[in-house]
Protein backbone atom coordinates (compact mmCIF):
# COMPACT_ATOMS: atom_id res chain seq x y z
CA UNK A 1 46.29 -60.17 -29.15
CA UNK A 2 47.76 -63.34 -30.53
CA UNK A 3 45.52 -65.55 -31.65
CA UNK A 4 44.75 -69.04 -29.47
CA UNK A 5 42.65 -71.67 -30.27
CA UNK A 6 40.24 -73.49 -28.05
CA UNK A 7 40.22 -77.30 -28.09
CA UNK A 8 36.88 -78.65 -25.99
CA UNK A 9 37.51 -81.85 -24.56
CA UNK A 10 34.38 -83.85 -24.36
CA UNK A 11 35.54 -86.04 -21.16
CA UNK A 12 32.90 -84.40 -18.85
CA UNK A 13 30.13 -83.66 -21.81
CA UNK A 14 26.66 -85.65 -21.31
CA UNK A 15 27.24 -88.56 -23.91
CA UNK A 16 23.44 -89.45 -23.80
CA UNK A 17 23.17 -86.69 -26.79
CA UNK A 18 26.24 -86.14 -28.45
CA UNK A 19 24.56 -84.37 -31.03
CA UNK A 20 23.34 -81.59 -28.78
CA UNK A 21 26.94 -81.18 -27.13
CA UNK A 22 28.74 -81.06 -30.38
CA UNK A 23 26.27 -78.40 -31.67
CA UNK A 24 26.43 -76.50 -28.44
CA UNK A 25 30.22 -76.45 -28.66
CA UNK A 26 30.08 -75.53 -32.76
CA UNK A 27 27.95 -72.80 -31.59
CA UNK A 28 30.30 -71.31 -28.85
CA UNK A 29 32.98 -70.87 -31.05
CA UNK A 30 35.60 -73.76 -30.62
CA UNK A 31 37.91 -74.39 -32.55
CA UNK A 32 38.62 -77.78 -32.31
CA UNK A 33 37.33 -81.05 -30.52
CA UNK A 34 39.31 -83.03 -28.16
CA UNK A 35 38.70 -86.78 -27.26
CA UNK A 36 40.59 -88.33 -24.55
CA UNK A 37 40.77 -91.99 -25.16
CA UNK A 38 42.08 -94.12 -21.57
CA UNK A 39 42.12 -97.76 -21.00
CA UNK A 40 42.33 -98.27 -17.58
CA UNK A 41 45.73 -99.41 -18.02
CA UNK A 42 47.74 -96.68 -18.81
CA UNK A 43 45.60 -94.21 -16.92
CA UNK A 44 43.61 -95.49 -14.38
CA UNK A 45 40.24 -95.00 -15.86
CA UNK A 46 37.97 -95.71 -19.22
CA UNK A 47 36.59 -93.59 -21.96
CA UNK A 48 35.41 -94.61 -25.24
CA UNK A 49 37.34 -96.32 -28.18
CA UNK A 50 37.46 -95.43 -31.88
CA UNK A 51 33.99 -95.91 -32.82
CA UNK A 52 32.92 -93.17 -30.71
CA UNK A 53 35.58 -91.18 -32.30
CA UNK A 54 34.04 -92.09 -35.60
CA UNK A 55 30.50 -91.20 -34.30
CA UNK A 56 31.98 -87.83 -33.37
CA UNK A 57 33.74 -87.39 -37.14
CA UNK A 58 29.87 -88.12 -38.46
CA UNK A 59 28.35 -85.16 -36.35
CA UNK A 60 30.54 -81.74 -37.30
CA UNK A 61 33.64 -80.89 -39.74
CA UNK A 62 35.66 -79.42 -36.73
CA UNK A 63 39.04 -80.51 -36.36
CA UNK A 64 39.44 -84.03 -34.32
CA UNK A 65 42.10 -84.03 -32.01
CA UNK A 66 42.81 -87.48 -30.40
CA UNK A 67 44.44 -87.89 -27.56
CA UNK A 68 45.31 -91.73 -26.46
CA UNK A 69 46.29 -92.45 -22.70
CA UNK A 70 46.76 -95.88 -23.50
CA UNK A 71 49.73 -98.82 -23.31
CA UNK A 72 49.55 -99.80 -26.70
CA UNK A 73 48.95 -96.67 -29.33
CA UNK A 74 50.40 -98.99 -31.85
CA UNK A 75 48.03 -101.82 -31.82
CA UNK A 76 45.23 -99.87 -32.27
CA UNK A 77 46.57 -97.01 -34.39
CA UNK A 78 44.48 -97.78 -37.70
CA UNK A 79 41.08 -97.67 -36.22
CA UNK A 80 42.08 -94.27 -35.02
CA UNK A 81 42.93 -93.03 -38.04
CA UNK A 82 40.14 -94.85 -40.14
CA UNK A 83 37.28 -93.09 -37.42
CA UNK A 84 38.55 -89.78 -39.51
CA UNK A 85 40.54 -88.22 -36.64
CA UNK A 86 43.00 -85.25 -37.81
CA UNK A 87 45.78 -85.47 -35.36
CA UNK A 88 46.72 -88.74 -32.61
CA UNK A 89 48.52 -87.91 -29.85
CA UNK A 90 50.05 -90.89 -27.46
CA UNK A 91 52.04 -90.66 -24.40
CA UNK A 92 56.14 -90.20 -24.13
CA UNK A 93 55.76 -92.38 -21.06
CA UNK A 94 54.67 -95.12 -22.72
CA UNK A 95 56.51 -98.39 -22.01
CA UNK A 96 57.49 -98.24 -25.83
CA UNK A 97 61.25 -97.70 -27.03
CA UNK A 98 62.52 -94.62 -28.94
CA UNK A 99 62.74 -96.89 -32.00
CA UNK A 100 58.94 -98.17 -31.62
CA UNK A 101 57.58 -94.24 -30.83
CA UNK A 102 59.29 -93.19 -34.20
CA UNK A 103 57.70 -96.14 -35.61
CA UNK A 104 54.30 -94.67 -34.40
CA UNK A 105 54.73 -91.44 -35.17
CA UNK A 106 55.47 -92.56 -38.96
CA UNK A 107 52.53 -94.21 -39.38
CA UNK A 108 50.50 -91.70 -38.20
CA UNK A 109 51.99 -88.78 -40.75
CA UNK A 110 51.93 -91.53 -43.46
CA UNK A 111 48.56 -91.68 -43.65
CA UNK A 112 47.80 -87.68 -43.27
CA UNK A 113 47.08 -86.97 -40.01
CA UNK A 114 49.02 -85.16 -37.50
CA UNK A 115 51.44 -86.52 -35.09
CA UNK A 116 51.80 -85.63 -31.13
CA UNK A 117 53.09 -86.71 -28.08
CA UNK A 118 51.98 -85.75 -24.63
CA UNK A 119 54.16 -85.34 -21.66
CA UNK A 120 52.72 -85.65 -17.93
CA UNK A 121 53.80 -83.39 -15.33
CA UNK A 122 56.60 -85.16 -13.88
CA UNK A 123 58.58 -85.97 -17.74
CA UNK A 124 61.07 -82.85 -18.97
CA UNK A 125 60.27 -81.32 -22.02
CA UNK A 126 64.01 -82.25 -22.99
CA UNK A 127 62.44 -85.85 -23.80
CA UNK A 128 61.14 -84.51 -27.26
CA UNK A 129 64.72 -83.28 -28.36
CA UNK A 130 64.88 -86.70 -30.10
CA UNK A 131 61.35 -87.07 -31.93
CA UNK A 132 61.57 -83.49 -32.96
CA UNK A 133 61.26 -84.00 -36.87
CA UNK A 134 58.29 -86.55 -35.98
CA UNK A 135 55.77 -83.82 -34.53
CA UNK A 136 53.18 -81.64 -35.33
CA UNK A 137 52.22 -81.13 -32.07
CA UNK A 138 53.02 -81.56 -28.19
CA UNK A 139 50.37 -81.55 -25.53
CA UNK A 140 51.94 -80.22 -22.32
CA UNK A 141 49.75 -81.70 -19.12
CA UNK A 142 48.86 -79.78 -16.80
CA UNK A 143 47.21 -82.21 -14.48
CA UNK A 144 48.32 -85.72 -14.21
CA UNK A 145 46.62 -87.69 -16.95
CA UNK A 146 43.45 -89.73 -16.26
CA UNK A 147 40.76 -87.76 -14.45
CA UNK A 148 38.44 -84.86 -15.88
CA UNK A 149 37.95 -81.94 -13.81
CA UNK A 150 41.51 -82.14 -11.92
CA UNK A 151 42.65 -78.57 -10.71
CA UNK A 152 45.15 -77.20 -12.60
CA UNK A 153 49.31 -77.72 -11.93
CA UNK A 154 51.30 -74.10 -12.93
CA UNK A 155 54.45 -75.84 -12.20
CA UNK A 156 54.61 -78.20 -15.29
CA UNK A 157 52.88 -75.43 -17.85
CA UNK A 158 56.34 -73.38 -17.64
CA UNK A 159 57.43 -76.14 -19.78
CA UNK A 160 55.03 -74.97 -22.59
CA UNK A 161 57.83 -72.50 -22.83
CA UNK A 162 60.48 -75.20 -23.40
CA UNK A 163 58.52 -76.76 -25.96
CA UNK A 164 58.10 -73.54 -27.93
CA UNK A 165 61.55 -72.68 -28.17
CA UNK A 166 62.44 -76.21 -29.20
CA UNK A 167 59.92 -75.78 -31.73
CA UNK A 168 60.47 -72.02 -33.15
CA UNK A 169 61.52 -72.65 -36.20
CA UNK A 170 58.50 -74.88 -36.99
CA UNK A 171 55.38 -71.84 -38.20
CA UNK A 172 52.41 -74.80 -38.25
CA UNK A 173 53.79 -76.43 -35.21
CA UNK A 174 51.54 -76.08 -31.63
CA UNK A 175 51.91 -76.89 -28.36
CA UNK A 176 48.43 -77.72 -26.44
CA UNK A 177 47.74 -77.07 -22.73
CA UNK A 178 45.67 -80.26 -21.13
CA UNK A 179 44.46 -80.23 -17.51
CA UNK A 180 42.47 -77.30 -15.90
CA UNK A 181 42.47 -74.72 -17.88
CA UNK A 182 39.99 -72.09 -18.03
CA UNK A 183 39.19 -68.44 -17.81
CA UNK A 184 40.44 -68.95 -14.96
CA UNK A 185 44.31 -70.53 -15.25
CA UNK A 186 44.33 -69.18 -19.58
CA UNK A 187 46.39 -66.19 -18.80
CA UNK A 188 49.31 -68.73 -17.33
CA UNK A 189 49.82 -70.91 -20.44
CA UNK A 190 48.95 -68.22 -22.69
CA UNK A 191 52.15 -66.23 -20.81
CA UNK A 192 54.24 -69.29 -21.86
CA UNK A 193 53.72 -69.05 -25.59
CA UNK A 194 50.87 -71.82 -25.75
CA UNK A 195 48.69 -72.12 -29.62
CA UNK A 196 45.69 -74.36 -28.29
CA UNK A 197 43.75 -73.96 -24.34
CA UNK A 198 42.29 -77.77 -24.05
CA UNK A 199 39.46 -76.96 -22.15
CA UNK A 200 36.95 -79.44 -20.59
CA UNK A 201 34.74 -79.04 -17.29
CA UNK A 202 34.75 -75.34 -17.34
CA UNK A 203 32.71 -75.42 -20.86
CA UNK A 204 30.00 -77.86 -19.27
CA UNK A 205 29.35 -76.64 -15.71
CA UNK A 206 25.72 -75.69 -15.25
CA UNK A 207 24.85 -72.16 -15.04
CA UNK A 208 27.90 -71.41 -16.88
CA UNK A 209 27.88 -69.33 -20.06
CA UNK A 210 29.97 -71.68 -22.71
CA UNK A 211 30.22 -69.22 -25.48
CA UNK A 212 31.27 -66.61 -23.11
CA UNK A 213 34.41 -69.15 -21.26
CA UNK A 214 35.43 -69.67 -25.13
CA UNK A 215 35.95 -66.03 -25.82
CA UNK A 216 37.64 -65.32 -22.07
CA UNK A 217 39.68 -68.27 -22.20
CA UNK A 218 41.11 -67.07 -25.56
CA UNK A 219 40.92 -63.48 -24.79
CA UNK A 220 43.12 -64.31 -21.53
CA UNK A 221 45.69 -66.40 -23.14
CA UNK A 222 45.90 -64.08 -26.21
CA UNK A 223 46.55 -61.36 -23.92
CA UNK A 224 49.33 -62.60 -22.02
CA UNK A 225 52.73 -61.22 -22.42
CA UNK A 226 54.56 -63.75 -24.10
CA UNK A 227 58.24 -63.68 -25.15
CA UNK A 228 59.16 -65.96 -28.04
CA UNK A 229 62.97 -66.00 -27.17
């Protein structure tokens, strides 16, 4: 079984005690926290900012994945990174110029953390060709960006695939599955090669055993028959 880790995205999780969600999710076995950052610009909705990121950082050494579906990355880049985030991923789509995403990208390995993009579900995966030596990691959407709780696309998460191959020479790169997966939709993106399930509204739906979606999410991705060529 290869081994897949499980990022929880807290989009859906009941903010009014982040302490008890963080330790519920430390307790189920996650492997890494995901925050989705939107600013009703870019994606037609709002989260949080980088103080809740921060607050996050304070409550549990897991790794902090953020993820910003926001215009400007740039502008706000260094309260991302100050909150204690590990890796900040922004969007190809963007209204940014190759130039300006290097730019990003730079700043965000210069200070230590790791670098992503995302790509929605309508952008080919032949858009990272050009930011390849920039990236540590590539979220591959599975729903279109904006919403928690969206039903997952398997049309854009054969392009996990794409990404790997791009990628195979690169042994601490990943490539992250975002939008509706569960127990339910793992055994698709694990099938395409994916490293890390992001996995949201399945982990917080009442009646619903977390610890046990964390082990069959990662059982049912690990599982999958996956060809690296």
């Amino acid at each position: 079984m290869r081994k897949i880790e499980v990022a929880a995205s807290i989009t859906t999780a009941d903010f009014g005690n982040l302490y008890r969600v963080v330790r519920k999710l430390e307790r189920a076995g996650v492997d890494r926290l995901h925050l989705d950052v939107m600013d009703g610009h870019f994606v037609p909705n709002i989260t949080f900012g980088p103080d809740v990121c921060a607050a996050v950082r304070r409550l549990t050494d897991l790794p902090i994945d953020v993820h910003l579906m926001i215009s400007e990355p740039a502008r706000y880049l260094e309260r991302f990174i100050a909150a204690g985030t590990d890796t900040i991923t922004f969007h190809y789509e963007i209204g940014d110029s190759a130039h300006g995403k290097h730019a990003t990208l730079a700043r965000i390995r210069d200070a230590g953390r790791g670098a992503g993009l995302a790509i929605s579900p309508s952008t080919p995966a032949k858009v990272l060709r050009d930011f390849a030596d920039d990236l540590s990691l590539v979220i591959v959407m599975t729903v279109e960006p904006g919403f928690g709780g969206q039903h997952f696309m398997p049309g854009p998460a054969g392009k996990i695939a794409e990404v790997r191959r791009m990628f195979n020479d690169r042994p601490r790169f990943s490539v992250h599955a975002d939008g509706g997966v569960s127990a339910d939709t793992a055994e698709v993106v694990g099938g395409y090669g994916v490293t890390t399930c992001i996995v949201g509204s399945a982990l917080f739906q009442r009646g619903r055993d977390t610890a046990l979606e964390v082990q069959e999410v990662k059982r049912a991705a690990g599982n999958a028959r996956y060809d690296a060529r």
